[in-house]
Protein backbone atom coordinates (compact mmCIF):
# COMPACT_ATOMS: atom_id res chain seq x y z
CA UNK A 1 0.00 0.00 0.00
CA UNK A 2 2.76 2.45 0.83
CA UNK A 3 4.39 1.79 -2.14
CA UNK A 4 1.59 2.28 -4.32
CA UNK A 5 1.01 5.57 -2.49
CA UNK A 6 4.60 6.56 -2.86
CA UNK A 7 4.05 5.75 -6.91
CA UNK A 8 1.46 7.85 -6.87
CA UNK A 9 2.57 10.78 -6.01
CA UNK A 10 5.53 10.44 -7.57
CA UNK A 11 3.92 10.32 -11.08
CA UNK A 12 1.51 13.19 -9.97
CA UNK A 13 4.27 15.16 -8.95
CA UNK A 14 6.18 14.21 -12.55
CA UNK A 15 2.79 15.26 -13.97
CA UNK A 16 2.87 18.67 -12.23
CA UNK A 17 5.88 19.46 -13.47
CA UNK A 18 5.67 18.40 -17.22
CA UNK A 19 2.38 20.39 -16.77
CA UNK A 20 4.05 23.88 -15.12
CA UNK A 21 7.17 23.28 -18.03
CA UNK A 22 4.38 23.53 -20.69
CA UNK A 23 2.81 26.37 -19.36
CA UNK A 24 5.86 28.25 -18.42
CA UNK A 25 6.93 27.97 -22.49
CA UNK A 26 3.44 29.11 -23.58
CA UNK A 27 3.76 32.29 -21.33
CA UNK A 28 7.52 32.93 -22.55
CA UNK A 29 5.96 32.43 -26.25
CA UNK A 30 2.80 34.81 -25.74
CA UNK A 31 5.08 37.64 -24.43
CA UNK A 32 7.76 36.85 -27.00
CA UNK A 33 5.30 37.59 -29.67
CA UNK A 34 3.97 40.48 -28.24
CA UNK A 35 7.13 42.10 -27.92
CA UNK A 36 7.73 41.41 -31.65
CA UNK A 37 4.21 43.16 -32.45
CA UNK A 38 5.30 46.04 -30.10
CA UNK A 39 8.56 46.45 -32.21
CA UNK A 40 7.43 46.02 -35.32
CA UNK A 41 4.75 48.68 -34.82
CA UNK A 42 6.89 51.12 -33.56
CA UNK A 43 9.47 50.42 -36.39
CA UNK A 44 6.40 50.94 -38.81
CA UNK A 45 4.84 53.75 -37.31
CA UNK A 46 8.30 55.82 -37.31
CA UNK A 47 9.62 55.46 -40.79
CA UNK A 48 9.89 58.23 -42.28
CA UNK A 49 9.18 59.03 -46.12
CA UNK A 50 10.95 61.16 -48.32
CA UNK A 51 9.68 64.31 -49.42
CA UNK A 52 8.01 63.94 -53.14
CA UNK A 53 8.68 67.51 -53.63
CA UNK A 54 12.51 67.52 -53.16
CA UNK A 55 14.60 66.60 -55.87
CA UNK A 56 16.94 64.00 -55.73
């Protein structure tokens, strides 16, 4: 019986952390990409265009 128990948790525990491992690269992925949008936008939004008027 103990051992069973101690089995148990053991693989629950294993489980857990596969689980929080997972997780933990989803949330480093979502904020990686976000960060990217950010930059991107802000590259985007400053770029500045030449005058059509001025001669080259």
């Amino acid at each position: 019986m103990a051992m069973g128990n101690l089995n148990q948790a053991t693989a629950q525990a294993l489980g857990n952390a596969a689980h929080n491992a997972t997780s933990a690269a989803q949330n480093s992925n979502t904020v990686l990409q976000a960060t990217t949008t950010q930059g991107v936008s802000l590259d985007v939004a400053t770029k500045v265009m030449p005058d059509p008027d001025t001669p080259d």
